[in-house]
PDB file of N, CA and C in Angstrom:
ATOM      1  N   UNK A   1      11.328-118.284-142.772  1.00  0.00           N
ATOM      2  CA  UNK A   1      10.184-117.588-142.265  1.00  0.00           C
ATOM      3  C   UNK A   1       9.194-118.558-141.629  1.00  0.00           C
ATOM      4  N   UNK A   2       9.128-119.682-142.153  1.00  0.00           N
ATOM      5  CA  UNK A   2       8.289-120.764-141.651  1.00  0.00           C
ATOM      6  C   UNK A   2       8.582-121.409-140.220  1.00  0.00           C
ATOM      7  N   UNK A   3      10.170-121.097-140.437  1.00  0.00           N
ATOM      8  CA  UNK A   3      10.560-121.761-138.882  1.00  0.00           C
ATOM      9  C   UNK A   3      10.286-120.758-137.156  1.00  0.00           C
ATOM     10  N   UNK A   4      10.564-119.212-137.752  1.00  0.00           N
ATOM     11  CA  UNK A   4       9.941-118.514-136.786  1.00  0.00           C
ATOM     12  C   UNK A   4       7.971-118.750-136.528  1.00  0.00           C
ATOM     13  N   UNK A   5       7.658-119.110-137.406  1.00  0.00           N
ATOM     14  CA  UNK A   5       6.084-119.261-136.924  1.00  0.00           C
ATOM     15  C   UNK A   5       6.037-120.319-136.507  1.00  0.00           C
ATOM     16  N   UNK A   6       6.613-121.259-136.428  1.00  0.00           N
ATOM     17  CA  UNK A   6       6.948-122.532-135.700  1.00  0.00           C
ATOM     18  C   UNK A   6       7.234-122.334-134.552  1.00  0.00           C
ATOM     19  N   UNK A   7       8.511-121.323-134.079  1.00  0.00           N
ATOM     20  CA  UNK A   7       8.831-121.376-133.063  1.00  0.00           C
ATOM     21  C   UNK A   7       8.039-120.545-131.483  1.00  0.00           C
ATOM     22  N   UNK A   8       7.454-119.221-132.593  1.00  0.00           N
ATOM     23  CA  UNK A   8       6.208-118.832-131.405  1.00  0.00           C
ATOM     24  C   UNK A   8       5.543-119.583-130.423  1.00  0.00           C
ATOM     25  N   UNK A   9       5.431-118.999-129.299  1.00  0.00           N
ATOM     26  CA  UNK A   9       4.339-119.841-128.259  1.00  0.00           C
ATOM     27  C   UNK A   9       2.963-119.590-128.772  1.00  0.00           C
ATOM     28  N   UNK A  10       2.007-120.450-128.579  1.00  0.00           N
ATOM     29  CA  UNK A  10       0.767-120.477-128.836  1.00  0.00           C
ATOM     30  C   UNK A  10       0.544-119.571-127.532  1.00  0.00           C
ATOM     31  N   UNK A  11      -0.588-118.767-127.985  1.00  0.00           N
ATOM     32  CA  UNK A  11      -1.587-118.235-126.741  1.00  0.00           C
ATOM     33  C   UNK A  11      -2.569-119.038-126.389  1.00  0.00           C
ATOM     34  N   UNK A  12      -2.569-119.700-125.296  1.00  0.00           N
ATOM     35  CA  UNK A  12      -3.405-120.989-124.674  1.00  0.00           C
ATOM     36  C   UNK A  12      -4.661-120.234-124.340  1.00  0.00           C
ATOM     37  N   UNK A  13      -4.630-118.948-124.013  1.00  0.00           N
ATOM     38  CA  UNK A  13      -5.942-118.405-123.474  1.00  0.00           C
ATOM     39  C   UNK A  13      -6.837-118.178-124.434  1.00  0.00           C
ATOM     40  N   UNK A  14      -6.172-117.307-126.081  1.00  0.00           N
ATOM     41  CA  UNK A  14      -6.598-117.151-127.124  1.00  0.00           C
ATOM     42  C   UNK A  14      -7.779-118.509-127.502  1.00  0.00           C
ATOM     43  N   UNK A  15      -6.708-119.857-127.385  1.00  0.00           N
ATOM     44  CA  UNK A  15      -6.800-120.837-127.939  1.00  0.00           C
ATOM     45  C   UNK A  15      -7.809-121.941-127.483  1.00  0.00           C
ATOM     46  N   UNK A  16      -7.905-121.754-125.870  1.00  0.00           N
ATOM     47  CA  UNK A  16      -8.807-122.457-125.269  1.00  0.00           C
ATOM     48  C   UNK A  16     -10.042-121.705-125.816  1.00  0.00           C
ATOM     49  N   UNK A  17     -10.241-120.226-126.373  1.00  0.00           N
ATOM     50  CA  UNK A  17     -11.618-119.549-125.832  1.00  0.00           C
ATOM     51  C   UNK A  17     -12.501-119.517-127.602  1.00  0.00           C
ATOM     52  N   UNK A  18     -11.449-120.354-128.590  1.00  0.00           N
ATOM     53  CA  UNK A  18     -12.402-120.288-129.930  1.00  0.00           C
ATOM     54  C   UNK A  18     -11.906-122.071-129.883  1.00  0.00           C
ATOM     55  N   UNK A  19     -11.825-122.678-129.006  1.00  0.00           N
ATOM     56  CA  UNK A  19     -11.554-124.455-129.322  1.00  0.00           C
ATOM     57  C   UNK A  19     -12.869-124.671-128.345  1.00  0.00           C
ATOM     58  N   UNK A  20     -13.292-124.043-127.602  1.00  0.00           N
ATOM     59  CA  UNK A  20     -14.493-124.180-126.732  1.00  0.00           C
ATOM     60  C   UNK A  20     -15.752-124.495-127.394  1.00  0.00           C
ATOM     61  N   UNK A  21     -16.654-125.389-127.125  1.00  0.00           N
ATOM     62  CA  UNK A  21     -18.202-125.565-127.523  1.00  0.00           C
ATOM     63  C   UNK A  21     -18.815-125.891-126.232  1.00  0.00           C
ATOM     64  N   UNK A  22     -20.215-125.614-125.905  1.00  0.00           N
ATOM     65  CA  UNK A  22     -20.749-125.473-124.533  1.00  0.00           C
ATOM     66  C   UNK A  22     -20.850-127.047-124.915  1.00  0.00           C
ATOM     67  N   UNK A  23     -21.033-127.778-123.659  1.00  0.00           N
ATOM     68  CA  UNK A  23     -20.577-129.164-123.269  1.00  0.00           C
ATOM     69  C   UNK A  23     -21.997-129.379-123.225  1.00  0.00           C
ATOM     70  N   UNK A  24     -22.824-128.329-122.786  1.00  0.00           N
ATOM     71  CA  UNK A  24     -24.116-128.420-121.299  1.00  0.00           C
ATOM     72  C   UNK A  24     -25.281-127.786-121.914  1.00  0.00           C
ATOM     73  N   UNK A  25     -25.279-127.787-123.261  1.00  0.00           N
ATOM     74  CA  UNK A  25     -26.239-126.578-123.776  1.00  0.00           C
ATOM     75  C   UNK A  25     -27.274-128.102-124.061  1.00  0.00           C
ATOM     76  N   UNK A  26     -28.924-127.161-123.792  1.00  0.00           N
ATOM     77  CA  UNK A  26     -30.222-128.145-123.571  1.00  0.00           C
ATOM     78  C   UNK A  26     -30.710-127.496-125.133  1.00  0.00           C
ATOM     79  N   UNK A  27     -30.744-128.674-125.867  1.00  0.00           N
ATOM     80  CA  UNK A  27     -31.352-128.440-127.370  1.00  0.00           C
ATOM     81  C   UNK A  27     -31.994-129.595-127.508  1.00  0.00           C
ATOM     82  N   UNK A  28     -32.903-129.215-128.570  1.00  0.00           N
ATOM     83  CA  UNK A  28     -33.775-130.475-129.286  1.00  0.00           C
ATOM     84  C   UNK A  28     -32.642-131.771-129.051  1.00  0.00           C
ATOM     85  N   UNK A  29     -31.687-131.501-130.123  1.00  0.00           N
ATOM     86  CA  UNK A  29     -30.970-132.800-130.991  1.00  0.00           C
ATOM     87  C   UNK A  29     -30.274-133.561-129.493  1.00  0.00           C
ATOM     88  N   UNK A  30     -29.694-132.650-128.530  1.00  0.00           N
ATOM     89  CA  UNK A  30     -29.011-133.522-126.886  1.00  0.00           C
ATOM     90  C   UNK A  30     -30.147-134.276-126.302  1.00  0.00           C
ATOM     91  N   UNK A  31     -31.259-133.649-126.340  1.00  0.00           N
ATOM     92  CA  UNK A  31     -32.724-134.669-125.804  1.00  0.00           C
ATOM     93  C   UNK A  31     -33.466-135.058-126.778  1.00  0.00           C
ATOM     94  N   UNK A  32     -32.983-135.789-127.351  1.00  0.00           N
ATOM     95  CA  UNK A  32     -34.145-136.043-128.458  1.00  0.00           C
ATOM     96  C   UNK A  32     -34.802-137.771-128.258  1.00  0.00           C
ATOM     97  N   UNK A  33     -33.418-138.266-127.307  1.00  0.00           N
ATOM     98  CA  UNK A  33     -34.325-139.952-127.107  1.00  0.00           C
ATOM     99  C   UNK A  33     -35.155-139.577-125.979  1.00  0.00           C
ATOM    100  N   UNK A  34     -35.094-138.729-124.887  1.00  0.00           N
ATOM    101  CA  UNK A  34     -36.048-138.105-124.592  1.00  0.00           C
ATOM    102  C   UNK A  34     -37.641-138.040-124.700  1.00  0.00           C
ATOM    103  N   UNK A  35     -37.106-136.824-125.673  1.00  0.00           N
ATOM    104  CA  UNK A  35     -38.626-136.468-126.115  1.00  0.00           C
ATOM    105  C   UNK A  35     -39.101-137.389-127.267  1.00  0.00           C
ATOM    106  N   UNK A  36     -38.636-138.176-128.176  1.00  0.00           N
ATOM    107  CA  UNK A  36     -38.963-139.758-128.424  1.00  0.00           C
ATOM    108  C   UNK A  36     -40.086-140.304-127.752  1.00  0.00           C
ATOM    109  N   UNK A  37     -38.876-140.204-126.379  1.00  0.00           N
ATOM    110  CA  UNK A  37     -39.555-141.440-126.148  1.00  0.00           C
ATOM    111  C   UNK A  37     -40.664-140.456-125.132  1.00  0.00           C
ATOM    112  N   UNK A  38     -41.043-139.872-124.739  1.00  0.00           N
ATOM    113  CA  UNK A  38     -42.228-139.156-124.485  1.00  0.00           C
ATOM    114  C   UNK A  38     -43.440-138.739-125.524  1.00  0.00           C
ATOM    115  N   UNK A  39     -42.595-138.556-126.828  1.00  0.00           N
ATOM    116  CA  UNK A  39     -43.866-138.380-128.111  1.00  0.00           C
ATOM    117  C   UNK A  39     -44.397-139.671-127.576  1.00  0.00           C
ATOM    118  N   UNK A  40     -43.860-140.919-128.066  1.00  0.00           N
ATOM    119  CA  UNK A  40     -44.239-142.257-128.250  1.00  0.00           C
ATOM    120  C   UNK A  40     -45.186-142.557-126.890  1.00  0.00           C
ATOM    121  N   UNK A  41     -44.867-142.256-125.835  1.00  0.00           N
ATOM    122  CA  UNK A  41     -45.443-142.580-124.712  1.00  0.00           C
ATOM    123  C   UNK A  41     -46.939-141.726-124.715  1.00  0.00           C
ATOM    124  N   UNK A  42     -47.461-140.676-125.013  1.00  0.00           N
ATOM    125  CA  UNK A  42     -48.052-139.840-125.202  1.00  0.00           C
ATOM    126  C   UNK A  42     -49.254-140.679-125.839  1.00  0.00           C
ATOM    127  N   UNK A  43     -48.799-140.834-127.641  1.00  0.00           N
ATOM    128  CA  UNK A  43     -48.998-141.234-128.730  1.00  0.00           C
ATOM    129  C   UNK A  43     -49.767-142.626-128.395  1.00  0.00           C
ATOM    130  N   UNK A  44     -48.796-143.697-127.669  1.00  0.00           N
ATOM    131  CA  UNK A  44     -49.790-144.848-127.316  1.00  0.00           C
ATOM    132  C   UNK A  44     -51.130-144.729-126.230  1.00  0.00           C
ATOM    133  N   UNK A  45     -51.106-143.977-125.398  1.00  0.00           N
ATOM    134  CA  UNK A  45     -52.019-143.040-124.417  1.00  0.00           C
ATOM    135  C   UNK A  45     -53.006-142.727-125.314  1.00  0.00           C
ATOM    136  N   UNK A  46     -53.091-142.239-126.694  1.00  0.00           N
ATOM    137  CA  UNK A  46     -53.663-141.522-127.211  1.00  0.00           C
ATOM    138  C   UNK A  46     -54.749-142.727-127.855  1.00  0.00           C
ATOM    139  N   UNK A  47     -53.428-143.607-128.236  1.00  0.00           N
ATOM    140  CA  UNK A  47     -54.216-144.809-129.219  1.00  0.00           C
ATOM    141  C   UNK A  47     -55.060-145.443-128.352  1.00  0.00           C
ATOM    142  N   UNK A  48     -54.941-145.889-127.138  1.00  0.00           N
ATOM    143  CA  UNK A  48     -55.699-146.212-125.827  1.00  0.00           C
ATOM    144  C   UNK A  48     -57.085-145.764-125.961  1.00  0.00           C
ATOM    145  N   UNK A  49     -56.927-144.606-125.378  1.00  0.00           N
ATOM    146  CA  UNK A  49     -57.865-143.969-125.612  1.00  0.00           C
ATOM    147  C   UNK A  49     -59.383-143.611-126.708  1.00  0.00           C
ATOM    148  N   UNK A  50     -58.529-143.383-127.664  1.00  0.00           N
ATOM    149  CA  UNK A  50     -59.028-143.620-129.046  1.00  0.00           C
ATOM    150  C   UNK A  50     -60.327-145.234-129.327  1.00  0.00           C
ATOM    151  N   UNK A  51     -59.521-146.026-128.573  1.00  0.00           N
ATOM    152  CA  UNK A  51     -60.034-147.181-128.355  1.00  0.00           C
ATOM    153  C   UNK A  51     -61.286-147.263-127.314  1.00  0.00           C
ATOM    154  N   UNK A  52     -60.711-146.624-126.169  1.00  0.00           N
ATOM    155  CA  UNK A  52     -62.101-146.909-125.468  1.00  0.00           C
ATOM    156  C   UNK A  52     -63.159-145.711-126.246  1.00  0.00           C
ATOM    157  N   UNK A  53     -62.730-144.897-126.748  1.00  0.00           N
ATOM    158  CA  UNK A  53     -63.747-144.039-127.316  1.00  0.00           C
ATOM    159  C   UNK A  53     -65.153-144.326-127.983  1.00  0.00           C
ATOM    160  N   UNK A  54     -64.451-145.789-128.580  1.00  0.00           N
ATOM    161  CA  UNK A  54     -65.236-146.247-129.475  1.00  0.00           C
ATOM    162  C   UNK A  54     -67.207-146.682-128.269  1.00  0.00           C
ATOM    163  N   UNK A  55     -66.756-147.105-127.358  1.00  0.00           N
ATOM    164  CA  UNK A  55     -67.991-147.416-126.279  1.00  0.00           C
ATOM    165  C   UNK A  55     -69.385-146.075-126.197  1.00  0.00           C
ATOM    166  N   UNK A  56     -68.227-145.244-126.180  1.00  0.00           N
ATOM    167  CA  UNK A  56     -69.128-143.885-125.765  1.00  0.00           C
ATOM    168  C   UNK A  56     -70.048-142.953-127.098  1.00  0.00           C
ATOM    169  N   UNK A  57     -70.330-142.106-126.923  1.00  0.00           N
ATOM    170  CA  UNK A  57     -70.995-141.196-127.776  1.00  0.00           C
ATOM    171  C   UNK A  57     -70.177-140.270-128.773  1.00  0.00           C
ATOM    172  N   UNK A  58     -70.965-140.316-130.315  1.00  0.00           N
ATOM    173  CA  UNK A  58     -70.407-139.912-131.626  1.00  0.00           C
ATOM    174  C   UNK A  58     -70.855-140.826-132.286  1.00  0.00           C
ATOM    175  N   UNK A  59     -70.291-140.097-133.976  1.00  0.00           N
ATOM    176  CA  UNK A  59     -70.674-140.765-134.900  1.00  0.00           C
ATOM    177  C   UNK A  59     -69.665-142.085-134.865  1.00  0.00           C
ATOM    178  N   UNK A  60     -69.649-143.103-136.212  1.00  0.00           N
ATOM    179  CA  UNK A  60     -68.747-143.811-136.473  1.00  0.00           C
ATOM    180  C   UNK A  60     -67.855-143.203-137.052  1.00  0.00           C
ATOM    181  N   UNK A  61     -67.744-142.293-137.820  1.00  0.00           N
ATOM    182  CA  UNK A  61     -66.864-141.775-138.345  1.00  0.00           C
ATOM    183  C   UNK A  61     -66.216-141.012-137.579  1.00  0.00           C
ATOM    184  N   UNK A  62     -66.595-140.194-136.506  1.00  0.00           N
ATOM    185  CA  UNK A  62     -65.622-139.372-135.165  1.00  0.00           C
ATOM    186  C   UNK A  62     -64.922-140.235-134.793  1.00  0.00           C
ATOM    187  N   UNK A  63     -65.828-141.832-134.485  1.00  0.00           N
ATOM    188  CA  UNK A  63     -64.723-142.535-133.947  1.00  0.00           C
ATOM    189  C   UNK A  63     -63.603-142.902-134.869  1.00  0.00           C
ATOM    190  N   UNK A  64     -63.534-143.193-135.945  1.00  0.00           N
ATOM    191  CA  UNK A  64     -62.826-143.872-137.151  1.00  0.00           C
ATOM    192  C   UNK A  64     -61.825-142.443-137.111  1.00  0.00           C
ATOM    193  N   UNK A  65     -61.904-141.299-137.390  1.00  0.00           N
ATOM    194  CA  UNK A  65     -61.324-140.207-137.424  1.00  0.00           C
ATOM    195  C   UNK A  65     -60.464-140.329-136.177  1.00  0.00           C
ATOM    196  N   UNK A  66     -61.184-140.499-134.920  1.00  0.00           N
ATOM    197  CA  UNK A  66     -59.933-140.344-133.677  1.00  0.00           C
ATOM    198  C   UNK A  66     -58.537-141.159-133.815  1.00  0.00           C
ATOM    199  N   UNK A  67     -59.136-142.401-134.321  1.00  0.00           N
ATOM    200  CA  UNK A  67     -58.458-143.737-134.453  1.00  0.00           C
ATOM    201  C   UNK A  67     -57.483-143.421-134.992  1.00  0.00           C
ATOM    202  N   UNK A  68     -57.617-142.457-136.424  1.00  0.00           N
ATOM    203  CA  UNK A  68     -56.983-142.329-137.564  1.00  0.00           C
ATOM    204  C   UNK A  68     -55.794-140.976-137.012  1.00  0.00           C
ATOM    205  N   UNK A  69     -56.446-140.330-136.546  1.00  0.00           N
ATOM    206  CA  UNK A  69     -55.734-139.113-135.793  1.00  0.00           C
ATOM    207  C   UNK A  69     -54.718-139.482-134.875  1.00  0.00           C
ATOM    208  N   UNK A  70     -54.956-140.773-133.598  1.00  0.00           N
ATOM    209  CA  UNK A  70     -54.047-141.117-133.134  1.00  0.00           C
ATOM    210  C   UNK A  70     -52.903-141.895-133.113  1.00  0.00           C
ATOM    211  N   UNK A  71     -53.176-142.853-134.254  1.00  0.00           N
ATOM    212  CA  UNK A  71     -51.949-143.572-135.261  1.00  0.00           C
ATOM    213  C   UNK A  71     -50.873-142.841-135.978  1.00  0.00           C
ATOM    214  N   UNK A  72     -51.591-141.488-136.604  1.00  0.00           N
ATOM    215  CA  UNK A  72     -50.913-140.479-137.521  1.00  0.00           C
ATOM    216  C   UNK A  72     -50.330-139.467-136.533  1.00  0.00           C
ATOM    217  N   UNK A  73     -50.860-138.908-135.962  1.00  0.00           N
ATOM    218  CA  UNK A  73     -50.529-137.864-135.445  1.00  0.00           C
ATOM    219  C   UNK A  73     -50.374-138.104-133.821  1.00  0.00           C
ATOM    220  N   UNK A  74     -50.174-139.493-133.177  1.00  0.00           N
ATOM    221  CA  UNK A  74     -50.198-139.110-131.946  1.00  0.00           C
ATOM    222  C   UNK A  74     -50.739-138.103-131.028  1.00  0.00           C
ATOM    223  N   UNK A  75     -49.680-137.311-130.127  1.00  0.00           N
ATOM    224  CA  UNK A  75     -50.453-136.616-128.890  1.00  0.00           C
ATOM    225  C   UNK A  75     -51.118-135.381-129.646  1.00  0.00           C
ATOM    226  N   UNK A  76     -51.127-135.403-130.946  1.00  0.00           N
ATOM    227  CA  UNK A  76     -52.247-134.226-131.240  1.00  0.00           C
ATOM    228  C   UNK A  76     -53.286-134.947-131.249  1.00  0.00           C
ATOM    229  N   UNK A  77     -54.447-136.009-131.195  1.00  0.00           N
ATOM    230  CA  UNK A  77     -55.297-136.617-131.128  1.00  0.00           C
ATOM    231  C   UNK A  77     -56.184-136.026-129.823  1.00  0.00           C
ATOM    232  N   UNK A  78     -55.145-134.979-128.889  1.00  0.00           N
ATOM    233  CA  UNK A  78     -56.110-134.831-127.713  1.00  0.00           C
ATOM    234  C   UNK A  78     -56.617-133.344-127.915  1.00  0.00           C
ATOM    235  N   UNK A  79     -56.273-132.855-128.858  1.00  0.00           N
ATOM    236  CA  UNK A  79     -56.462-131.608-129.432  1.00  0.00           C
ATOM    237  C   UNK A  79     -58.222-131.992-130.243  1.00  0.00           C
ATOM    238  N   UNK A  80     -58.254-133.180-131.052  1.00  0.00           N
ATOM    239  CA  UNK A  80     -59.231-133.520-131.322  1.00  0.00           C
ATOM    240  C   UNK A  80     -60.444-134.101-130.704  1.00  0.00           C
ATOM    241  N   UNK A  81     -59.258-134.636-129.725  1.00  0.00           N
ATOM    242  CA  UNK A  81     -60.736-135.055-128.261  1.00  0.00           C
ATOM    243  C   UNK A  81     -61.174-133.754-127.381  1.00  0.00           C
ATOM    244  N   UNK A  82     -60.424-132.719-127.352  1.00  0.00           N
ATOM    245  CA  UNK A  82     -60.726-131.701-126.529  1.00  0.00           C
ATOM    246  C   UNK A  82     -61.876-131.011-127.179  1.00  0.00           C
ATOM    247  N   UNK A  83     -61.422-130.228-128.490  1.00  0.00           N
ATOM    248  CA  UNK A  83     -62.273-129.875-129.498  1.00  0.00           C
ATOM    249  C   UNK A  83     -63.929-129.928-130.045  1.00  0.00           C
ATOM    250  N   UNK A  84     -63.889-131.665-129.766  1.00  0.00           N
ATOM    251  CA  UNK A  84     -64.993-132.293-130.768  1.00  0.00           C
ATOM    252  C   UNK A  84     -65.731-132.221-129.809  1.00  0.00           C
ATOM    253  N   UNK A  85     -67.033-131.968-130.519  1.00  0.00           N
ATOM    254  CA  UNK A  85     -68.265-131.725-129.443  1.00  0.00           C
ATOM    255  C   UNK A  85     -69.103-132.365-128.789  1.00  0.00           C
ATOM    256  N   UNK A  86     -69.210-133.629-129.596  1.00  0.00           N
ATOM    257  CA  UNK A  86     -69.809-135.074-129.285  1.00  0.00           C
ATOM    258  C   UNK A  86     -69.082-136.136-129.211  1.00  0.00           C
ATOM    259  N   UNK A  87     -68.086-136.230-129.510  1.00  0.00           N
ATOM    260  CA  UNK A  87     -67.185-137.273-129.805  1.00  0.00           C
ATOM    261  C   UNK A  87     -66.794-137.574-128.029  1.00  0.00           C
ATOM    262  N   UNK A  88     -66.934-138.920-127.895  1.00  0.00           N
ATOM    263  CA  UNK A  88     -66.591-139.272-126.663  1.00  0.00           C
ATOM    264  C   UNK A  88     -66.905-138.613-125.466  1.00  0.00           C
ATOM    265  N   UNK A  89     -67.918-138.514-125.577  1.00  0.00           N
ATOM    266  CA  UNK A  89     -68.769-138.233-124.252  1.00  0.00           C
ATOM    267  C   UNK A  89     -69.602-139.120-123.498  1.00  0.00           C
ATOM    268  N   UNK A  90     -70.608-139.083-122.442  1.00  0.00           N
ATOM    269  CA  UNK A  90     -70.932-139.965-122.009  1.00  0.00           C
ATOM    270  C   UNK A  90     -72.120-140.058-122.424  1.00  0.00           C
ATOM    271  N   UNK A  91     -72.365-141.706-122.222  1.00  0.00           N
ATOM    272  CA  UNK A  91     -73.874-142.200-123.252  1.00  0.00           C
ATOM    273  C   UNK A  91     -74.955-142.006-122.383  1.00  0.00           C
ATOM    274  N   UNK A  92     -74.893-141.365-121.245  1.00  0.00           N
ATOM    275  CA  UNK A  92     -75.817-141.369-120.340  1.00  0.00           C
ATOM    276  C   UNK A  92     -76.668-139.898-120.466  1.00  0.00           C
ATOM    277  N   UNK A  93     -78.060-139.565-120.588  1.00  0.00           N
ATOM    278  CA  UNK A  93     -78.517-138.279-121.042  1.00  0.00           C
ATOM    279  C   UNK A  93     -78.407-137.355-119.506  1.00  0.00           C
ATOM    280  N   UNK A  94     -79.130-138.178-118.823  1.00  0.00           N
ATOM    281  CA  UNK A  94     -78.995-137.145-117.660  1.00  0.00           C
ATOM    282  C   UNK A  94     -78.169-136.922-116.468  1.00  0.00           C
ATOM    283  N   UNK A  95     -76.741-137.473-117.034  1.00  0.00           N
ATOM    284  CA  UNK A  95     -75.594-138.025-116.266  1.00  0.00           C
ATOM    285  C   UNK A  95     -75.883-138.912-115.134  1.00  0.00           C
ATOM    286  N   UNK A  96     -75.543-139.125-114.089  1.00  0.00           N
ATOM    287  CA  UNK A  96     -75.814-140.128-112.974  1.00  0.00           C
ATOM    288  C   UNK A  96     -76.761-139.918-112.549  1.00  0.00           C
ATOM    289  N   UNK A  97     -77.293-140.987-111.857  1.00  0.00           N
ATOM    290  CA  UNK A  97     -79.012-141.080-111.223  1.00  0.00           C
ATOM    291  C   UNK A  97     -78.134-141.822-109.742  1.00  0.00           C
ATOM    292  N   UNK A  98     -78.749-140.808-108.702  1.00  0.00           N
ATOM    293  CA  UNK A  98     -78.280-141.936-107.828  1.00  0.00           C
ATOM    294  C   UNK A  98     -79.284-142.838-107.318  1.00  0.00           C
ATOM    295  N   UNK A  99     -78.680-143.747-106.281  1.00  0.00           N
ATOM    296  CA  UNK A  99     -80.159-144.591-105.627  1.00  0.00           C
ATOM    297  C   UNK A  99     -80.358-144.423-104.225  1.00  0.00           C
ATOM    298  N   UNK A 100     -81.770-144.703-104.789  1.00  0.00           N
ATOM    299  CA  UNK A 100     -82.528-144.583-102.816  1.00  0.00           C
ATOM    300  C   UNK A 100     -83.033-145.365-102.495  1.00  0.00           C
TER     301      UNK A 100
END
């Protein structure tokens, strides 16, 4: 009995269509050095930033907080610069003065 199931032809059409996995499918885990390396790129942008922050307007602690936000949490740090109400703004009260 073993030798007739031996001797059957395989159905190649059957066989190609459950041996198949999409080659081409766009997921997290196929791009992930990718988006890596875009977190990371983001993330140092952020720490940058964070840095010049320190020049401008806020407390010390907004600034110490950004700092802390953009080490930990990368590109969410701009969620905190967008947000914050004083934090990194300009030190100037009545914005530009021009000259005459």
């Amino acid at each position: 009995m073993a030798d007739t199931q031996q001797n059957q032809p395989k159905n190649d059409a059957t066989n190609q269509e459950n041996d198949e996995t999409p080659s081409n499918s766009i997921g997290i885990f196929n791009n992930f050095p990718l988006f890596a390396s875009i977190w990371s790129l983001i993330g140092i942008i952020a720490f940058l930033l964070s840095l010049v922050c320190f020049g401008y307007s806020g407390t010390f602690g907004q600034k110490i907080l950004g700092l802390v936000i953009s080490l930990v949490f990368g590109p969410f740090y701009f969620l905190y610069y967008y947000f914050s109400g004083s934090y990194c703004k300009s030190n100037s009260v009545g914005g530009r003065r021009r000259r005459k």
